[in-house]
PDB file of N, CA and C in Angstrom:
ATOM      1  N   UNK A   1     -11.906 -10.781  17.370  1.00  0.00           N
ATOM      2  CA  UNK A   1     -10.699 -10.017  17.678  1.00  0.00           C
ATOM      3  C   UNK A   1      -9.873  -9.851  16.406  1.00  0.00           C
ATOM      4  N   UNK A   2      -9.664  -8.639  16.677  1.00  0.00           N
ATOM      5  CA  UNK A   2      -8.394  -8.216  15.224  1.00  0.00           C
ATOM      6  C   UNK A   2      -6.855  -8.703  15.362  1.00  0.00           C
ATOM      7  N   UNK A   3      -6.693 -10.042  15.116  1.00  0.00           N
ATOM      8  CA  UNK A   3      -5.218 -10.465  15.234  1.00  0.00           C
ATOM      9  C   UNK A   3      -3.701  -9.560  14.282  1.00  0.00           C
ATOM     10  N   UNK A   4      -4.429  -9.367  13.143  1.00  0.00           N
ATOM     11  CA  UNK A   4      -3.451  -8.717  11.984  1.00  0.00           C
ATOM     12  C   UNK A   4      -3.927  -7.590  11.462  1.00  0.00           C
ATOM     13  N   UNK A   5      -2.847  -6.513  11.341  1.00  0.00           N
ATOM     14  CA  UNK A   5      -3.450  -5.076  11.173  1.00  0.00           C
ATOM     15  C   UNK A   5      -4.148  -5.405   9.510  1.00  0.00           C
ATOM     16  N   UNK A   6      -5.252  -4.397   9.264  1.00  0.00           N
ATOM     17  CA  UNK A   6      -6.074  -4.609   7.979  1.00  0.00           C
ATOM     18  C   UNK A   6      -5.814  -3.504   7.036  1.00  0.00           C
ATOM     19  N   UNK A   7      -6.139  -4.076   6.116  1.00  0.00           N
ATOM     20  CA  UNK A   7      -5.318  -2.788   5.023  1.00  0.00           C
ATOM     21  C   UNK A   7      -6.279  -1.866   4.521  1.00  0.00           C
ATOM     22  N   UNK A   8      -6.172  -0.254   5.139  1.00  0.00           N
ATOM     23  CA  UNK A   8      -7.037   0.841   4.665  1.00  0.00           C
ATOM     24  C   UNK A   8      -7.205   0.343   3.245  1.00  0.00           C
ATOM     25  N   UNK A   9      -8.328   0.904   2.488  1.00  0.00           N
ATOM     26  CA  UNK A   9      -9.422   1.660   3.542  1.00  0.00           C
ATOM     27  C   UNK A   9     -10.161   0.811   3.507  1.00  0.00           C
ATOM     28  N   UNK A  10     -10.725   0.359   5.085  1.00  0.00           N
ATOM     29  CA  UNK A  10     -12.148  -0.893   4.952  1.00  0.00           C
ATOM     30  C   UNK A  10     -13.038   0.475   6.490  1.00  0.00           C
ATOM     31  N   UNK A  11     -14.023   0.141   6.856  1.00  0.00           N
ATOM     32  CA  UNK A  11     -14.856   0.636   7.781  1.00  0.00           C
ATOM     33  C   UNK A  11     -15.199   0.025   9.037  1.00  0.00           C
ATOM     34  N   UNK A  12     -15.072   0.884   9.865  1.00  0.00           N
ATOM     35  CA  UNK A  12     -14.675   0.524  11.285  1.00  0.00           C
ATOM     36  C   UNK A  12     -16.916   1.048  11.792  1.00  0.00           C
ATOM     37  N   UNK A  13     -17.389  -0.138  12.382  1.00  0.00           N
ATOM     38  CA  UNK A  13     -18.841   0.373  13.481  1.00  0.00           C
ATOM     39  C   UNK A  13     -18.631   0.266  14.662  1.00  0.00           C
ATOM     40  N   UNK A  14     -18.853   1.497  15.379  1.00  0.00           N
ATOM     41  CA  UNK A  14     -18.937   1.701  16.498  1.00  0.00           C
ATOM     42  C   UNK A  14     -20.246   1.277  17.234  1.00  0.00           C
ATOM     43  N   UNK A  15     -20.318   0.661  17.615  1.00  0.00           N
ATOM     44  CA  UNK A  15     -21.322   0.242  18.668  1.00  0.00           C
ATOM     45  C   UNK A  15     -21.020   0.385  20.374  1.00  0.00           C
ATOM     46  N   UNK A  16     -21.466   1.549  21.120  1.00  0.00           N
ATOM     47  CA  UNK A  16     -21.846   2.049  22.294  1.00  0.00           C
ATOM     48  C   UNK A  16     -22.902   1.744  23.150  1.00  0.00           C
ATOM     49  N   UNK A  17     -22.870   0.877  24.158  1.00  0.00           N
ATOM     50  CA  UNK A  17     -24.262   0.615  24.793  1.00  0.00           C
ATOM     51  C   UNK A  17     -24.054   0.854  26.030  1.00  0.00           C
ATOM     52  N   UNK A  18     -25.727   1.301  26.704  1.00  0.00           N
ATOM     53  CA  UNK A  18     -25.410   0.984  28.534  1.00  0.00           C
ATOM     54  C   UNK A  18     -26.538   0.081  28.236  1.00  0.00           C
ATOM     55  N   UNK A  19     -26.387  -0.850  29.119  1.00  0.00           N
ATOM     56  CA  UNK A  19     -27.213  -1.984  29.085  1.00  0.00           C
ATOM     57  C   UNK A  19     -28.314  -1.884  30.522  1.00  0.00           C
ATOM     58  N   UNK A  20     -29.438  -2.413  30.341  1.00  0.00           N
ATOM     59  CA  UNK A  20     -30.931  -1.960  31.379  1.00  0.00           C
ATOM     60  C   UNK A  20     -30.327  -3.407  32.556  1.00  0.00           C
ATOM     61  N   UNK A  21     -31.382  -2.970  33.237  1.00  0.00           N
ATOM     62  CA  UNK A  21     -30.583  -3.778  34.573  1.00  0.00           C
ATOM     63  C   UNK A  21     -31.582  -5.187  34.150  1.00  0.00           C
ATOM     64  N   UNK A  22     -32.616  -5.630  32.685  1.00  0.00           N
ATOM     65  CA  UNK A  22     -32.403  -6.740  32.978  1.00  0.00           C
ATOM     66  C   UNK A  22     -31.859  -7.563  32.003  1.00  0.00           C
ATOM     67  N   UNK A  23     -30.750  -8.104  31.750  1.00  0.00           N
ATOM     68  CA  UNK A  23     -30.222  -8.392  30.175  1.00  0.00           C
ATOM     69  C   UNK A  23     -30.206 -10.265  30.193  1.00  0.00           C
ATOM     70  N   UNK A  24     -31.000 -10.833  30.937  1.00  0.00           N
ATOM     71  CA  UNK A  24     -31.459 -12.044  30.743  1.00  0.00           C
ATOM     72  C   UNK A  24     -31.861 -12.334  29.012  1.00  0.00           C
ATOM     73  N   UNK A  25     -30.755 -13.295  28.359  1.00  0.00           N
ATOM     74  CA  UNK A  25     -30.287 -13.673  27.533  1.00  0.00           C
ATOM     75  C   UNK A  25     -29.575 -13.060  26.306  1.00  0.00           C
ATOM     76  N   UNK A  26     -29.419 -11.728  27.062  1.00  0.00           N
ATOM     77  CA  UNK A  26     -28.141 -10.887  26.650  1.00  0.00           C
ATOM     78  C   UNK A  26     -26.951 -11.377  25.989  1.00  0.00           C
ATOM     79  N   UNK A  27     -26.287 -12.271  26.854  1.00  0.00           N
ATOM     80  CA  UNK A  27     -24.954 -12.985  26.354  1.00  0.00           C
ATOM     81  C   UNK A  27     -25.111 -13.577  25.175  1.00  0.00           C
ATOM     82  N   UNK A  28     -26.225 -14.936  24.941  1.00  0.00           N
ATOM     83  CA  UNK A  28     -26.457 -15.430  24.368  1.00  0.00           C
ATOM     84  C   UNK A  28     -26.177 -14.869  22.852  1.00  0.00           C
ATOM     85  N   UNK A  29     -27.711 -14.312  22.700  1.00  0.00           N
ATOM     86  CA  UNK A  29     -27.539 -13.453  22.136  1.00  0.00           C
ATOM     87  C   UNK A  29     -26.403 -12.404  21.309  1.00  0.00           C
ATOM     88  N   UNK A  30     -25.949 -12.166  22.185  1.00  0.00           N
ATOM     89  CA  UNK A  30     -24.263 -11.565  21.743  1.00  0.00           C
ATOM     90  C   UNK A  30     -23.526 -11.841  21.161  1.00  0.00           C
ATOM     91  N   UNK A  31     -23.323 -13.318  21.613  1.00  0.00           N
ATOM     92  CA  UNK A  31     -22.183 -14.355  21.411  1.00  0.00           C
ATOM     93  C   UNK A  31     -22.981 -14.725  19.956  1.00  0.00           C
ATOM     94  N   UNK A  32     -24.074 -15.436  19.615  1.00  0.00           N
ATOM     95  CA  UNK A  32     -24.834 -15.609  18.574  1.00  0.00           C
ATOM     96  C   UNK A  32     -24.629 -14.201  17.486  1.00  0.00           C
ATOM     97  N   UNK A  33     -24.732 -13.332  17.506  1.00  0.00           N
ATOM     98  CA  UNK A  33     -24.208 -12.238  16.934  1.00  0.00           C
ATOM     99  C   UNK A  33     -22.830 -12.243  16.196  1.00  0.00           C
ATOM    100  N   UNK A  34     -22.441 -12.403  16.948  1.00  0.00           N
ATOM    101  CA  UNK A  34     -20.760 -12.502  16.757  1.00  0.00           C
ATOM    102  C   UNK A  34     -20.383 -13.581  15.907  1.00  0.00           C
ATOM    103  N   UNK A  35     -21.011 -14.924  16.101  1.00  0.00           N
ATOM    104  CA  UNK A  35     -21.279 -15.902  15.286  1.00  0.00           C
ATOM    105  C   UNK A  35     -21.350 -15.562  13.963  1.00  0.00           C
ATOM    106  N   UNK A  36     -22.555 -14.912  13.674  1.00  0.00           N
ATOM    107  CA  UNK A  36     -23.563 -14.972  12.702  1.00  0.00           C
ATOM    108  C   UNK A  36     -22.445 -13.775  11.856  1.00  0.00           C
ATOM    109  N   UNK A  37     -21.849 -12.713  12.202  1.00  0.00           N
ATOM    110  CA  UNK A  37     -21.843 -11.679  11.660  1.00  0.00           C
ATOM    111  C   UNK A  37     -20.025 -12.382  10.699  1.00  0.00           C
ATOM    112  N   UNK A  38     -19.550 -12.951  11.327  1.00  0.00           N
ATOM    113  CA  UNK A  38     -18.487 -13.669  11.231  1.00  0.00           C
ATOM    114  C   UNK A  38     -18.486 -14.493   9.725  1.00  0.00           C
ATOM    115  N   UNK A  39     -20.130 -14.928   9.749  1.00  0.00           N
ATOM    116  CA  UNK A  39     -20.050 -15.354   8.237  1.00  0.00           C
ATOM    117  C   UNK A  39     -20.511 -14.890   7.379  1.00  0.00           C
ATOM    118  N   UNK A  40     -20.902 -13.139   7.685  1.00  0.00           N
ATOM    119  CA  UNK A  40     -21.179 -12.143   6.502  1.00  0.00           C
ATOM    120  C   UNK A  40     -20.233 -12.181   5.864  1.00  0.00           C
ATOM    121  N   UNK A  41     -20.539 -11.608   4.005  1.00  0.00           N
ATOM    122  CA  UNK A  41     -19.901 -11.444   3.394  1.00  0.00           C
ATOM    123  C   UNK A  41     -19.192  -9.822   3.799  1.00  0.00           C
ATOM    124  N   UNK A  42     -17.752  -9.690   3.412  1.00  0.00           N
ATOM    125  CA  UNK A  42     -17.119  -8.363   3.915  1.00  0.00           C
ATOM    126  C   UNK A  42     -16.956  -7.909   5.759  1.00  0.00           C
ATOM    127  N   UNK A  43     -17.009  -9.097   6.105  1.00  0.00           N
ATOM    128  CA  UNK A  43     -16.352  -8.599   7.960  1.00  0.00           C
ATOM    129  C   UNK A  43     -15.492  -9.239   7.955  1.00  0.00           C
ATOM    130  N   UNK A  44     -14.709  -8.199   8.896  1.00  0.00           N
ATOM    131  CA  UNK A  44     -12.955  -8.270   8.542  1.00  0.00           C
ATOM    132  C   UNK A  44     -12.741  -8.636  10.308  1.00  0.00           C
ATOM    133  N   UNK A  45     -13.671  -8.443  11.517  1.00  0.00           N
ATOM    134  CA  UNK A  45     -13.281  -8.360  12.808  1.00  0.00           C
ATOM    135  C   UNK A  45     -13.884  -7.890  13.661  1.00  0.00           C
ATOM    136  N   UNK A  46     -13.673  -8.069  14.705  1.00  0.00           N
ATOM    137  CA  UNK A  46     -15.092  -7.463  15.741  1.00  0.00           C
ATOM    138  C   UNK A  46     -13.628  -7.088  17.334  1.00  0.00           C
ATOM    139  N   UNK A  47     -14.046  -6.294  17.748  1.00  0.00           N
ATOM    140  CA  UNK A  47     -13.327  -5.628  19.083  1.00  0.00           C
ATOM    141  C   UNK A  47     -13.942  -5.895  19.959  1.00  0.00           C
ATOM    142  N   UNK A  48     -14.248  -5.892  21.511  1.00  0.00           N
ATOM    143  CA  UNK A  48     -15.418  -5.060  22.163  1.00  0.00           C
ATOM    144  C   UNK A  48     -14.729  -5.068  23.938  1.00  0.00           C
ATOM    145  N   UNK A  49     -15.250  -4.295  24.501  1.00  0.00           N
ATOM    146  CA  UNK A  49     -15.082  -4.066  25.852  1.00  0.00           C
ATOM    147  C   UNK A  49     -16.464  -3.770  26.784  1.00  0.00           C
ATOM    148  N   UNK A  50     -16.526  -3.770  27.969  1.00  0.00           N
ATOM    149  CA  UNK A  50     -17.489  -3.266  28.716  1.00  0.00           C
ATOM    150  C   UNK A  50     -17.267  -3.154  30.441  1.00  0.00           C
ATOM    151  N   UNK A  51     -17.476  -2.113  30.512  1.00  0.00           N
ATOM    152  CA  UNK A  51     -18.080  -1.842  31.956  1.00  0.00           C
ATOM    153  C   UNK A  51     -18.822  -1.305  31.884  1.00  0.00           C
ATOM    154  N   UNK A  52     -19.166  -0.059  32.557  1.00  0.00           N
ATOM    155  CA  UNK A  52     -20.809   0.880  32.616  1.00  0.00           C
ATOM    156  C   UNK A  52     -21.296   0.821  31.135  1.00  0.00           C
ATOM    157  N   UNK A  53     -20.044   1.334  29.987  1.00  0.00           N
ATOM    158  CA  UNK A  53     -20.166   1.549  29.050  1.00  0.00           C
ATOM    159  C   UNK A  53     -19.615   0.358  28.144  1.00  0.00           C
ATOM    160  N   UNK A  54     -20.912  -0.088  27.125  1.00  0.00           N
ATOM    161  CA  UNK A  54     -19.857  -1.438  26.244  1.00  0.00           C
ATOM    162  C   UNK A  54     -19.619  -0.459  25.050  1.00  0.00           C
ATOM    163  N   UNK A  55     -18.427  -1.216  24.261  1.00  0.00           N
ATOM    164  CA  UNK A  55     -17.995  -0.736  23.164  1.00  0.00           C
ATOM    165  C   UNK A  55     -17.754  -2.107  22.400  1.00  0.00           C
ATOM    166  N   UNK A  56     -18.421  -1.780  20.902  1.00  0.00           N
ATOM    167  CA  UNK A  56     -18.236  -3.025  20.168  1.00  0.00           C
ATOM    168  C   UNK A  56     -17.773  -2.603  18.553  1.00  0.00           C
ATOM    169  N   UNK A  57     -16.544  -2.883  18.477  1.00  0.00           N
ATOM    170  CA  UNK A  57     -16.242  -1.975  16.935  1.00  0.00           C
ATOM    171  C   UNK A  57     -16.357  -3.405  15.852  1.00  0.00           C
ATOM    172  N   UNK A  58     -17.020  -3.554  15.053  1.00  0.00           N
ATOM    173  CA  UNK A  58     -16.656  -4.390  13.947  1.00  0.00           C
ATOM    174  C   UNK A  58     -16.223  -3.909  12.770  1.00  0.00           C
ATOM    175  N   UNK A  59     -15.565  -4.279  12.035  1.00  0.00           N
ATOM    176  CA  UNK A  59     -14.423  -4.508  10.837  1.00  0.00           C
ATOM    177  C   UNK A  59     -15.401  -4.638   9.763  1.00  0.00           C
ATOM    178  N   UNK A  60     -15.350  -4.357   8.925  1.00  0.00           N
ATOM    179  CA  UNK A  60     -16.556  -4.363   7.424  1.00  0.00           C
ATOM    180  C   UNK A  60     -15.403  -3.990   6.158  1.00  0.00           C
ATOM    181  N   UNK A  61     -15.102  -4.373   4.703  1.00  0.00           N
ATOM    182  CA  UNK A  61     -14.753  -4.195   3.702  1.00  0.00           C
ATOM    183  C   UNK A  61     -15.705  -2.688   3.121  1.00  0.00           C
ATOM    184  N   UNK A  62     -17.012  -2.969   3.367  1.00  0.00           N
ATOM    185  CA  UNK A  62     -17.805  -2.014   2.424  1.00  0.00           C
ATOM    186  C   UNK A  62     -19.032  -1.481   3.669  1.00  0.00           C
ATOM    187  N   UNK A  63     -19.439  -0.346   2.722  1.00  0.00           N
ATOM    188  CA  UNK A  63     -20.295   0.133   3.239  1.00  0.00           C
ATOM    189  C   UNK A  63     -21.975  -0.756   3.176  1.00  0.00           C
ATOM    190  N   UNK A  64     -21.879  -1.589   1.766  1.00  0.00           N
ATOM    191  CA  UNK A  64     -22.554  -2.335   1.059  1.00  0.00           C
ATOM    192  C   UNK A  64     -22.921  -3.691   2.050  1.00  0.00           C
ATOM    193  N   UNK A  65     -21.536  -4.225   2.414  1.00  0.00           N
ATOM    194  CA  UNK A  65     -21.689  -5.259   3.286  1.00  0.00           C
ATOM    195  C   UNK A  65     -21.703  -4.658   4.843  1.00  0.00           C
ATOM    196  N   UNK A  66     -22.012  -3.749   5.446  1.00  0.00           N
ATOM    197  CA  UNK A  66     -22.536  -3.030   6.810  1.00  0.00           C
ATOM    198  C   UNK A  66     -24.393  -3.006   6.648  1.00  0.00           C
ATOM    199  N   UNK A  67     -24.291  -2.948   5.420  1.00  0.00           N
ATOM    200  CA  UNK A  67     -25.741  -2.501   4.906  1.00  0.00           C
ATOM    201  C   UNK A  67     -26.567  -3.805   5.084  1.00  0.00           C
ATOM    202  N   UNK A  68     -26.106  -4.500   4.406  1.00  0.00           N
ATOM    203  CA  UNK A  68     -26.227  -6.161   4.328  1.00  0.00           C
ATOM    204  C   UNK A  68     -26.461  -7.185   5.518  1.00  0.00           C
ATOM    205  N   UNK A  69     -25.119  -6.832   6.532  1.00  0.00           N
ATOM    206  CA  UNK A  69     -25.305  -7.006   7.657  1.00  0.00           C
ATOM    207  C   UNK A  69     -26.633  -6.093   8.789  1.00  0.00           C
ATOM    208  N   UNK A  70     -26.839  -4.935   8.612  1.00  0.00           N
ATOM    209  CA  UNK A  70     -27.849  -4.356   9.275  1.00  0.00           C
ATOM    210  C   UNK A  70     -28.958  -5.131   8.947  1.00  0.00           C
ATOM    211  N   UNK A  71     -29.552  -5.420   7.699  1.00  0.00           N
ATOM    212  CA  UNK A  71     -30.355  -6.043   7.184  1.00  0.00           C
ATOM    213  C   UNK A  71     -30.755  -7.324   7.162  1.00  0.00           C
ATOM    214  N   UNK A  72     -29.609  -8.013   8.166  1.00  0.00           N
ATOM    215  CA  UNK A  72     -30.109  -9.546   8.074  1.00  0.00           C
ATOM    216  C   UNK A  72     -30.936  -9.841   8.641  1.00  0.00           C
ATOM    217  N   UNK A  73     -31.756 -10.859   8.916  1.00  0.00           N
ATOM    218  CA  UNK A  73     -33.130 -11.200   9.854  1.00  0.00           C
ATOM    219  C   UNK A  73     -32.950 -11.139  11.162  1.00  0.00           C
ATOM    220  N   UNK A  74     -31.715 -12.116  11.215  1.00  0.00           N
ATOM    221  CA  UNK A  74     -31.736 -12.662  12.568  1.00  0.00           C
ATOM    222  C   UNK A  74     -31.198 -11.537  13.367  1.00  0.00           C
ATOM    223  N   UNK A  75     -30.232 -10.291  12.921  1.00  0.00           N
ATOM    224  CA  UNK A  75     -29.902  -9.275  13.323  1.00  0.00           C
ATOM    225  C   UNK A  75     -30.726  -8.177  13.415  1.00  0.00           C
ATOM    226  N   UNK A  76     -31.766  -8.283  12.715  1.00  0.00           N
ATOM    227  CA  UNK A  76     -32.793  -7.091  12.782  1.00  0.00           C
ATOM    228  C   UNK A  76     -33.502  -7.908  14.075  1.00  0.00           C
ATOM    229  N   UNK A  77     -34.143  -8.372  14.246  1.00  0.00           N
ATOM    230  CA  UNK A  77     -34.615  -9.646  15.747  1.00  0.00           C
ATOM    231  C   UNK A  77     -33.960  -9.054  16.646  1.00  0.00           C
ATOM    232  N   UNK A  78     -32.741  -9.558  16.911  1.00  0.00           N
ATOM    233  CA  UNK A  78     -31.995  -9.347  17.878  1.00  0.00           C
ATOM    234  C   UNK A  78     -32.103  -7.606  18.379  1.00  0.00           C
ATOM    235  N   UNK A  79     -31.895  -6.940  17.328  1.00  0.00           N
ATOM    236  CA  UNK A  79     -31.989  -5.352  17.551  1.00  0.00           C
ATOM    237  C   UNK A  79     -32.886  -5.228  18.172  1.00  0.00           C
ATOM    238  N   UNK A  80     -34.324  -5.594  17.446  1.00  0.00           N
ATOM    239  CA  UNK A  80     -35.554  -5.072  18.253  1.00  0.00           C
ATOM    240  C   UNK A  80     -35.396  -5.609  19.207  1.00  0.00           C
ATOM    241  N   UNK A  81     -35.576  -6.642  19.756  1.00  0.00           N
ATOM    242  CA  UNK A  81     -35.510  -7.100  21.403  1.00  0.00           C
ATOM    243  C   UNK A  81     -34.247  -6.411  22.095  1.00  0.00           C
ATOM    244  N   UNK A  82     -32.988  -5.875  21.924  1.00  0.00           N
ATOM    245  CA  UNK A  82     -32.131  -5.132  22.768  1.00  0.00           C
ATOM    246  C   UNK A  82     -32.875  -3.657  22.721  1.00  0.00           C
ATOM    247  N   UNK A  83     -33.690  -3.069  21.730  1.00  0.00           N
ATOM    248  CA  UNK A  83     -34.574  -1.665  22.710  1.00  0.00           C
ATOM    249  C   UNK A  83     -35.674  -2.202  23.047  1.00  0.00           C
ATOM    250  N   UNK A  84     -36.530  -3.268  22.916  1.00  0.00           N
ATOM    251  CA  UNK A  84     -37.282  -3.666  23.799  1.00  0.00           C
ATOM    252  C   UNK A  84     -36.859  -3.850  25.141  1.00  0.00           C
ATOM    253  N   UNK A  85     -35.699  -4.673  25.296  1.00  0.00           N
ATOM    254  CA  UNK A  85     -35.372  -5.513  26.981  1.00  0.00           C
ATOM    255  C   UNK A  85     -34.323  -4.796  27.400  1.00  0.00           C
ATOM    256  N   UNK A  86     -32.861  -5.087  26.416  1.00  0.00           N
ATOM    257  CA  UNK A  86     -31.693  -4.861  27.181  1.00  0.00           C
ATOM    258  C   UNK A  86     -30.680  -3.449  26.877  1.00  0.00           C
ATOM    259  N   UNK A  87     -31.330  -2.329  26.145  1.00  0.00           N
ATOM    260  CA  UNK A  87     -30.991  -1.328  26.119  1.00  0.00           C
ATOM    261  C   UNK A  87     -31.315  -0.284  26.711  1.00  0.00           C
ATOM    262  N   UNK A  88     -30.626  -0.083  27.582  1.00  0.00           N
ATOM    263  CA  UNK A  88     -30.865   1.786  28.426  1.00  0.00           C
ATOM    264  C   UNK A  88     -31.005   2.979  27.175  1.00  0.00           C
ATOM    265  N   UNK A  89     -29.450   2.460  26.679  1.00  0.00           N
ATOM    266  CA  UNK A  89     -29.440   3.504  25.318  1.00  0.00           C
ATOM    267  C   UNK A  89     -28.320   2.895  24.737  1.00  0.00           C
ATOM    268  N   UNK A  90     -28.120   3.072  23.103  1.00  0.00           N
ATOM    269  CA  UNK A  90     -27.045   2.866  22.269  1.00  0.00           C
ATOM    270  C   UNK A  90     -27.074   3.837  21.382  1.00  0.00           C
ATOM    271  N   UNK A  91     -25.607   3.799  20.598  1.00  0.00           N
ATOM    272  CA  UNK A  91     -25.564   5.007  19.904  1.00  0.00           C
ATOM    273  C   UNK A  91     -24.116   4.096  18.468  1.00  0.00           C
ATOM    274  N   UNK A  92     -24.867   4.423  17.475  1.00  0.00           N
ATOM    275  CA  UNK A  92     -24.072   3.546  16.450  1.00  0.00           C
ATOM    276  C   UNK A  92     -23.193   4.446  15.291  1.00  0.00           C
ATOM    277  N   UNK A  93     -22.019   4.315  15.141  1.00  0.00           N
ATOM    278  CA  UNK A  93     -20.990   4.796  14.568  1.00  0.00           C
ATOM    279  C   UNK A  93     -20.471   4.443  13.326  1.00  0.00           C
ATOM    280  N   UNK A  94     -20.215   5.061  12.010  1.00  0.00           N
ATOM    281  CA  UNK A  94     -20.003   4.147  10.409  1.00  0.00           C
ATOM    282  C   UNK A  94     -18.972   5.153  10.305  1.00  0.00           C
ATOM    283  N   UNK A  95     -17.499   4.591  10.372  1.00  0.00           N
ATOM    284  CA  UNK A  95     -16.431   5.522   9.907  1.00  0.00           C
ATOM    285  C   UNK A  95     -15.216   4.530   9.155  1.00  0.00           C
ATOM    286  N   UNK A  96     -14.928   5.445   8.182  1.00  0.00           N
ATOM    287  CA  UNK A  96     -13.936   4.828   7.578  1.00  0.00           C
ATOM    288  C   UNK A  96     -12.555   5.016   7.682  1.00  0.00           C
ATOM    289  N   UNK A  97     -11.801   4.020   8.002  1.00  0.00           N
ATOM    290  CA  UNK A  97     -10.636   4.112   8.132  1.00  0.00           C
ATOM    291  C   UNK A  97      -9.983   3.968   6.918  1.00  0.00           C
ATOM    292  N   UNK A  98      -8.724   5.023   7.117  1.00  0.00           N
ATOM    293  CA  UNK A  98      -7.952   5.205   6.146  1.00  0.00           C
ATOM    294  C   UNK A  98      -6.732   5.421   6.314  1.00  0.00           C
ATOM    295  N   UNK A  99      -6.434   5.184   7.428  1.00  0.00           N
ATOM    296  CA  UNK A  99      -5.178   5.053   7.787  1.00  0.00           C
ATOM    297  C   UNK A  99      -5.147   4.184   9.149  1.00  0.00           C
ATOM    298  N   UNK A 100      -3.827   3.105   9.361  1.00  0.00           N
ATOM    299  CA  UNK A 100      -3.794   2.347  11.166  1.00  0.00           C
ATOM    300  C   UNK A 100      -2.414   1.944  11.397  1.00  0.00           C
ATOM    301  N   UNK A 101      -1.612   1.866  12.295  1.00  0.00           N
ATOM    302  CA  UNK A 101      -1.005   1.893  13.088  1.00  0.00           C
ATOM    303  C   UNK A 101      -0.883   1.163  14.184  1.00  0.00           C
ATOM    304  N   UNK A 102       0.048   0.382  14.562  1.00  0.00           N
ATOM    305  CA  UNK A 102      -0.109   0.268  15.983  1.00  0.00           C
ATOM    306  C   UNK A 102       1.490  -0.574  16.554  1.00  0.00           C
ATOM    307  N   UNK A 103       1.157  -0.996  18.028  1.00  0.00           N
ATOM    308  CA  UNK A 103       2.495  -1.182  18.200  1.00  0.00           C
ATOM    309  C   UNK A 103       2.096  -2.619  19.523  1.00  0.00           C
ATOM    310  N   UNK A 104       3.135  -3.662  19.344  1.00  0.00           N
ATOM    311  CA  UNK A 104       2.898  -5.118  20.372  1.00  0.00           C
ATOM    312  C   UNK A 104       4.182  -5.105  20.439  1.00  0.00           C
ATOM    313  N   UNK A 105       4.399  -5.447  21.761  1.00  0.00           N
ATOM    314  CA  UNK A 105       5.449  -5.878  22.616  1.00  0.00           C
ATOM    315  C   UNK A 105       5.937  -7.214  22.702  1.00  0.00           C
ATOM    316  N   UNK A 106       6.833  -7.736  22.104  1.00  0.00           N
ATOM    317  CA  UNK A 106       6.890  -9.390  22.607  1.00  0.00           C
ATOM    318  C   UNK A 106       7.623  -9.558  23.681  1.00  0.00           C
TER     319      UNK A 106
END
């Protein structure tokens, strides 16, 4: 989760999934992800939501360290087995932010 706004310009991934009806060790998995990506070099944060549709945005400094991260082992693994088992379909997003905003209520 993104606690403190981040200072343009770093790069925002969109990650979009519907997930197949059987996602037996899905979570795991996920959560292990989230782990792992946490101690790449250049990730700044991870978002995500889901119902029909999940949405998972992570935070990256560089395009270099997205690259890096695509490329790790245990994340290339994980990929192939989510279009093997637990992907209907996904659709992946590399945009850079350059400007953010926002507003909390106390």
């Amino acid at each position: 989760m993104i606690e403190d706004q981040l200072t343009p310009p770093y790069y925002a991934v969109i990650f979009s999934t519907i997930l197949a009806d059987d996602i037996s060790g899905y979570i795991e998995a996920a959560n292990r992800m989230e782990v792992l990506a946490k101690q790449q070099k250049g990730y700044l944060g991870i978002e995500s939501a889901r119902n029909e549709i999940g949405i998972t945005v992570s935070y990256w400094q560089t395009l270099e360290d997205i690259s890096a991260w695509k490329n790790n082992i245990e994340h290339v693994e994980a990929r192939n087995f989510g279009r093997e088992k637990w992907y209907k379909k996904y659709q992946l997003r590399i945009c850079k932010v350059e400007r953010e905003y926002g507003f909390e209520k106390n």
